[in-house]
Protein backbone atom coordinates (compact mmCIF):
# COMPACT_ATOMS: atom_id res chain seq x y z
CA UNK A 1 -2.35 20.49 -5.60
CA UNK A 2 -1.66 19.39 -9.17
CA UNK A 3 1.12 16.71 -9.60
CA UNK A 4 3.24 14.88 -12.72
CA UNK A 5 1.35 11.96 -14.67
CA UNK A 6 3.77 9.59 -15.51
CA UNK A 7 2.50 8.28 -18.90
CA UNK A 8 4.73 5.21 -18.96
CA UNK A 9 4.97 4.27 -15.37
CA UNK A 10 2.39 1.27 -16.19
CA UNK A 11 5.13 -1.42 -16.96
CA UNK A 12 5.08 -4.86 -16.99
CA UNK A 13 7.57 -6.69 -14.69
CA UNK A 14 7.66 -10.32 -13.16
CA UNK A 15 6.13 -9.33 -9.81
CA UNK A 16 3.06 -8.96 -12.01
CA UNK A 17 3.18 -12.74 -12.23
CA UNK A 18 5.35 -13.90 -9.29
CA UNK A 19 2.74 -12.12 -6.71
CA UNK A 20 -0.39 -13.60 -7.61
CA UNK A 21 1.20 -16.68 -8.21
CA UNK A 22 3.29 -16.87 -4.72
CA UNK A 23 0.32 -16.17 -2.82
CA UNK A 24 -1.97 -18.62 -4.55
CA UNK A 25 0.98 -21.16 -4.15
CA UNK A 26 1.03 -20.36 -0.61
CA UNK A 27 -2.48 -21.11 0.00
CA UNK A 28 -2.54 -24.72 -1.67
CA UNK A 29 0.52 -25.47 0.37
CA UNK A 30 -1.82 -25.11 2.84
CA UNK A 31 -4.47 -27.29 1.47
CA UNK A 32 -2.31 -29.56 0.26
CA UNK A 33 -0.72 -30.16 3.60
CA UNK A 34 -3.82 -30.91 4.85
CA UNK A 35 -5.10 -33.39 2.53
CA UNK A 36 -1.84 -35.18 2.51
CA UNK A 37 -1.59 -35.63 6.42
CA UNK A 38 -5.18 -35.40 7.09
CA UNK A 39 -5.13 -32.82 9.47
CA UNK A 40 -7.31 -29.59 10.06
CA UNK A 41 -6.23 -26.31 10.48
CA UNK A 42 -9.62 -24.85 10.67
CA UNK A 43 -9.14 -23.47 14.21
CA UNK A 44 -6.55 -20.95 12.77
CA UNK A 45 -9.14 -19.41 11.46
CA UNK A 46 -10.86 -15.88 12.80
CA UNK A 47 -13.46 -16.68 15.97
CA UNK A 48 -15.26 -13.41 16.31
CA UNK A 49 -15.28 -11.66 19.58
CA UNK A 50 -13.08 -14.30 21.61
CA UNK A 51 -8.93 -13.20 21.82
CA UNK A 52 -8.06 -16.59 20.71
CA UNK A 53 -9.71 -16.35 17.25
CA UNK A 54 -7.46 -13.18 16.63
CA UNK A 55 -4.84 -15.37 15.14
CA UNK A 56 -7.09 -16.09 12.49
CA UNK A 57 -7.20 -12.23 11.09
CA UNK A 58 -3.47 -13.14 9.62
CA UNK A 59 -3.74 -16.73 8.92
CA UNK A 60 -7.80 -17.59 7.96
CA UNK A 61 -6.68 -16.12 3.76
CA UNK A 62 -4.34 -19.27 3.38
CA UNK A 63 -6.86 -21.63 4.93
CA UNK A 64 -9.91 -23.44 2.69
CA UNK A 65 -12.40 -25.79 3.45
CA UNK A 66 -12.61 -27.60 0.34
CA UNK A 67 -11.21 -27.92 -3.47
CA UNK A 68 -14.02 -25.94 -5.05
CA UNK A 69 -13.44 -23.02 -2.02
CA UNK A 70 -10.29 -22.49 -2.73
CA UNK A 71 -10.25 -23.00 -6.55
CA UNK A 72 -12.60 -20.24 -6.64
CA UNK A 73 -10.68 -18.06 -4.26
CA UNK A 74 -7.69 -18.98 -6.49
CA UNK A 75 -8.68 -17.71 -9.99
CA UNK A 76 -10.01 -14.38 -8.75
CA UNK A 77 -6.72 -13.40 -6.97
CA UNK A 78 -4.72 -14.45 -9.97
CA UNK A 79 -6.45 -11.90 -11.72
CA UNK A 80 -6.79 -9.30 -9.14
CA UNK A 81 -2.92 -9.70 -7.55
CA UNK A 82 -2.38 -8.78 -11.29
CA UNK A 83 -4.20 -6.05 -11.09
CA UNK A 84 -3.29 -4.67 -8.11
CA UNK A 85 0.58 -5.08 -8.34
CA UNK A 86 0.75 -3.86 -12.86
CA UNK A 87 -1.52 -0.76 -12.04
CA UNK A 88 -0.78 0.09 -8.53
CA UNK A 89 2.39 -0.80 -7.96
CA UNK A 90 3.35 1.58 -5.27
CA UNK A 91 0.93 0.98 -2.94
CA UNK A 92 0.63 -3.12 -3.32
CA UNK A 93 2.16 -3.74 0.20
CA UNK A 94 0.00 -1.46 1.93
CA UNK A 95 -3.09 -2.28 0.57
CA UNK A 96 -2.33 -6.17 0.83
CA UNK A 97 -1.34 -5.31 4.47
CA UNK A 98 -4.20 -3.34 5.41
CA UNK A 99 -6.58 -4.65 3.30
CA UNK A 100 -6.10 -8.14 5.49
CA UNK A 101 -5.65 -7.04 8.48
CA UNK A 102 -8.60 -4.69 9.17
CA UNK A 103 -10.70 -7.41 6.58
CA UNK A 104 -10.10 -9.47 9.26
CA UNK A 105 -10.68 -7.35 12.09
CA UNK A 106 -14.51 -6.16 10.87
CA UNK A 107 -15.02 -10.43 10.51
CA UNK A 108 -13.91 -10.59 14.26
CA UNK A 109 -15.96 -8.00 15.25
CA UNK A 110 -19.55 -8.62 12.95
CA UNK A 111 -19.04 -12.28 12.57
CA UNK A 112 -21.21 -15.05 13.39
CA UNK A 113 -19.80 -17.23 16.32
CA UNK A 114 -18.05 -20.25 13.97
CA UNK A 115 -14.96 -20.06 12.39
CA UNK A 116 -14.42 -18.06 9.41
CA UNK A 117 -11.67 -19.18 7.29
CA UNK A 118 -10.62 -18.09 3.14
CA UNK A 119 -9.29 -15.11 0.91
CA UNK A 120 -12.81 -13.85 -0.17
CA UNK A 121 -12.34 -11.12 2.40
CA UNK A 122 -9.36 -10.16 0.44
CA UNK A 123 -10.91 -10.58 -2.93
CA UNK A 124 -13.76 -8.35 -1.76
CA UNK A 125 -10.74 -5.95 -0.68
CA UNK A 126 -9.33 -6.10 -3.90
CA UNK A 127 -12.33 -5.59 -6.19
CA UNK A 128 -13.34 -2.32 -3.80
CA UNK A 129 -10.43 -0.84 -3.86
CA UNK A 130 -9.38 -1.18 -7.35
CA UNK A 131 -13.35 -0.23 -8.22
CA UNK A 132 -13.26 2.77 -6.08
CA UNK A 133 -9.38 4.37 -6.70
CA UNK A 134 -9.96 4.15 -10.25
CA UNK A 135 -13.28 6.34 -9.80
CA UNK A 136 -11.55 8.85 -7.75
CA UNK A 137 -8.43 9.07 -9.72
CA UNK A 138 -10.17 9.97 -12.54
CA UNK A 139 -7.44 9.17 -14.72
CA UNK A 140 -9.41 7.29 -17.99
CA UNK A 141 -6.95 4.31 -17.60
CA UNK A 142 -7.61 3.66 -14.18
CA UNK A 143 -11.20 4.02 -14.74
CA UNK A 144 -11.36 1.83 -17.97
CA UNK A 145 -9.76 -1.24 -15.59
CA UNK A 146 -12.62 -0.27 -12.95
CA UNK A 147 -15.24 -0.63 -15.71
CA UNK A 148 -13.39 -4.00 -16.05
CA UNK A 149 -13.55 -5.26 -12.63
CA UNK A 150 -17.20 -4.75 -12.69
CA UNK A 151 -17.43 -6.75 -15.47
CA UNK A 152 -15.73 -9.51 -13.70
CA UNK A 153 -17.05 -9.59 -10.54
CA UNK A 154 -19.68 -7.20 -9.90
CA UNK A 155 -22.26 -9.82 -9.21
CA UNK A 156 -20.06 -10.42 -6.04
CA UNK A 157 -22.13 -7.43 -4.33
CA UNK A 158 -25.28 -9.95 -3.29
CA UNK A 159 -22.64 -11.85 -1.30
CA UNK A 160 -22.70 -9.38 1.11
CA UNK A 161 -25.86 -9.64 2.45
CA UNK A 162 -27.25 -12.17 5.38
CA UNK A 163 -29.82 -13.32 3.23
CA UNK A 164 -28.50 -14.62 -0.30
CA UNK A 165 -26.41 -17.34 1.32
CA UNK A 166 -25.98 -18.33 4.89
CA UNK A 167 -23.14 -20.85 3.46
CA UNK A 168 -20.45 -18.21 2.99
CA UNK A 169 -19.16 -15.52 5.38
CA UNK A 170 -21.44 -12.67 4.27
CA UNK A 171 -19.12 -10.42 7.20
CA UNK A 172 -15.68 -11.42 5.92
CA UNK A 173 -17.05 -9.80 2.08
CA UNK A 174 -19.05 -6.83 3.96
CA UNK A 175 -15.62 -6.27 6.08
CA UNK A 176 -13.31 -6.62 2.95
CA UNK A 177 -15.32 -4.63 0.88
CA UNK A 178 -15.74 -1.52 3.48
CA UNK A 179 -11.89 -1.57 3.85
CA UNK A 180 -11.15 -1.48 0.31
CA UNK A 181 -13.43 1.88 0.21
CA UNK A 182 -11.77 2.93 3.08
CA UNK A 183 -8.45 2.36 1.57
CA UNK A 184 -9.46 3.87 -1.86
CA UNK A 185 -10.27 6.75 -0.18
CA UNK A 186 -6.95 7.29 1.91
CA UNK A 187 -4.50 5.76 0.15
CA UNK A 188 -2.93 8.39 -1.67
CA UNK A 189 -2.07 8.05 -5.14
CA UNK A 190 0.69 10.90 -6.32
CA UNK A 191 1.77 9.38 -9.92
CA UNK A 192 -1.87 9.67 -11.01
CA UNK A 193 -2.33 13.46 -10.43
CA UNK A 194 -3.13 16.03 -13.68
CA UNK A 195 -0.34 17.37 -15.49
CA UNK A 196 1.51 20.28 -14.85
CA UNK A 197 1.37 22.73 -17.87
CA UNK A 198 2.28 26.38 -16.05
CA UNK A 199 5.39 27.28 -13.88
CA UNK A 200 2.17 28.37 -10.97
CA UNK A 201 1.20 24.83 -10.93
CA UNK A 202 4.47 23.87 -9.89
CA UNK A 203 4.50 23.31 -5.80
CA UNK A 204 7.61 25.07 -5.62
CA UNK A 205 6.04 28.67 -7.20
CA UNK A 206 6.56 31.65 -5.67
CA UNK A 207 4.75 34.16 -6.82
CA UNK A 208 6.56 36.99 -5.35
CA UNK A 209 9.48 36.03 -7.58
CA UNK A 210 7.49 35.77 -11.03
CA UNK A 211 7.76 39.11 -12.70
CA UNK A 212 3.67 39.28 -13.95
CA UNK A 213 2.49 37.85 -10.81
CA UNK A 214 4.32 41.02 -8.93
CA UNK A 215 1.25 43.43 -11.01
CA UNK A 216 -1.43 42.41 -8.80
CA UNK A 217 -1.53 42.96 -5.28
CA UNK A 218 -2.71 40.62 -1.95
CA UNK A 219 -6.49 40.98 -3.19
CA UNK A 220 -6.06 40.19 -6.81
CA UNK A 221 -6.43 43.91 -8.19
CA UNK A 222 -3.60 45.04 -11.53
CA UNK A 223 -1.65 47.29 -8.90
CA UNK A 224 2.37 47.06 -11.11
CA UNK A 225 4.73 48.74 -8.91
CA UNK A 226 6.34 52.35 -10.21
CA UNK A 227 8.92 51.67 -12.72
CA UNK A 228 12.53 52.83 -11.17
CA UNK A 229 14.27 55.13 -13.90
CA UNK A 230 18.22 54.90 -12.82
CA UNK A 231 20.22 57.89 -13.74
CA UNK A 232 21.92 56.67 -16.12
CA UNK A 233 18.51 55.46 -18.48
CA UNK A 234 17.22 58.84 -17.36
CA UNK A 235 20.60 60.89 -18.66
CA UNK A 236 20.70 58.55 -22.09
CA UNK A 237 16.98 59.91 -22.53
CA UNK A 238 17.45 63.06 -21.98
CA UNK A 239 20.47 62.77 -24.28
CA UNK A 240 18.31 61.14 -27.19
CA UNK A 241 15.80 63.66 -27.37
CA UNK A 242 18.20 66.66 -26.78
CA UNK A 243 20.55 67.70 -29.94
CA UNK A 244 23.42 70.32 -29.43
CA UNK A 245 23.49 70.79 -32.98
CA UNK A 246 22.41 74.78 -33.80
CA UNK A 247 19.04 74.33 -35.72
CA UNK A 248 17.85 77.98 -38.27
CA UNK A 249 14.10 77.87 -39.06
CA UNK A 250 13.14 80.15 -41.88
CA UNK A 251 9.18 80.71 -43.07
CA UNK A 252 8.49 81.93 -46.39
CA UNK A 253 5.86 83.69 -46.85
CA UNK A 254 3.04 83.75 -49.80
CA UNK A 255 2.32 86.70 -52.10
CA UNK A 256 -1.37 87.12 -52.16
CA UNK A 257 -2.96 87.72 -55.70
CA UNK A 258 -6.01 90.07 -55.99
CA UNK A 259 -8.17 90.91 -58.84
CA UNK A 260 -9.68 94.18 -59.82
């Protein structure tokens, strides 16, 4: 089904800013605490495959082992937070919610048995989704921001792989980027649909009541109903075709010459 684009629902508000930035200052309250009263909250982070490392699906995005970790983690959600909450406003909760929650899960599930703390599984969420919805949207804007974010950060695609770095939490990026497919693919997006030109793209149609759709019949064949002639049209026909006036037609006739 076709639906409305809104051509100027892409406006800029302060939760474009005040996201991205409450989130980031979230996460170095964190740190911060932790540097100031030298104490580790590692252990909140996801354990995978035990119930007490659960906790960490929730809490392991605000947790960072170092200054460089989460400086890193920090100017790629600035940008992507942005991103997320300027072009796809509508569904920001949902894919912030989901996005960590079943990130998290997948580490729980695939992970290696050591803690696995960070946001990268959200970044990886972010990049995926906002990738993948602009592809299937179709809508040039949407697309031109994809070609943007794999400008940005497509070299974050080797992460996911055992092999490149045994360092970083190759799960939590495979886990965040499979749910921000996942998401991109079921996350519906009404306000980016294709315009509505015709009254029978409207959902509302009814074709029974639109006077040329009423020519065709159920298989698609020209089949116009008989045209009903009331009495009265039928009687003013009659009437302009019919003349009581007395009408006298007289022929002349020609007088044929001959020569001798």
């Amino acid at each position: 089904m076709k639906r409305i684009v809104r051509e100027h629902q892409f406006k800029f508000t302060a939760s474009v800013i005040l996201l991205p930035l409450v989130f980031v200052f979230a996460m170095w309250l964190v740190f911060w605490v932790e540097m100031k009263f030298n104490v580790n909250f590692h252990h909140y982070g996801i354990y995978p495959r035990e119930w007490f490392g659960l906790k960490g699906v929730l809490l392991s995005p605000f947790l960072h082992s170092d200054f460089q970790h989460i400086t890193n983690n920090s100017l790629a959600l600035l940008v992507l937070l942005a991103m997320l909450q300027y072009f796809y406003k509508a569904q920001t909760v949902a894919v912030l919610f989901l996005g960590i929650l079943f990130s998290g899960f997948g580490t729980w599930l695939l992970g290696r048995p050591s803690y696995h703390i960070g946001a990268s599984g959200l970044i990886y969420v972010l990049v995926s989704f906002i990738f993948f919805k602009g592809i299937f949207t179709k809508y040039y804007r949407l697309m031109a921001v994809s070609f943007v974010v794999v400008l940005l950060y497509g070299g974050m695609v080797w992460y996911m792989f055992p092999e490149v770095d045994q360092s970083v939490s190759w799960e939590g990026h495979l886990s965040g980027f499979l749910t921000g497919l996942s998401m991109a693919l079921l996350i519906k997006t009404p306000q980016f649909g294709k315009p509505m030109h015709y009254e029978w793209e409207h959902p509302d149609f009814n074709p029974e009541k639109d006077k040329f759709m009423r020519n065709f019949d159920e298989n698609g064949n020209f089949n116009p109903p008989p045209k009903i002639v009331l009495a009265e049209e039928e009687d003013s026909l009659k009437n302009y075709f019919s003349s009581s006036i007395k009408v006298i037609y007289e022929f002349l006739g020609f007088k044929k010459e001959t020569k001798r």
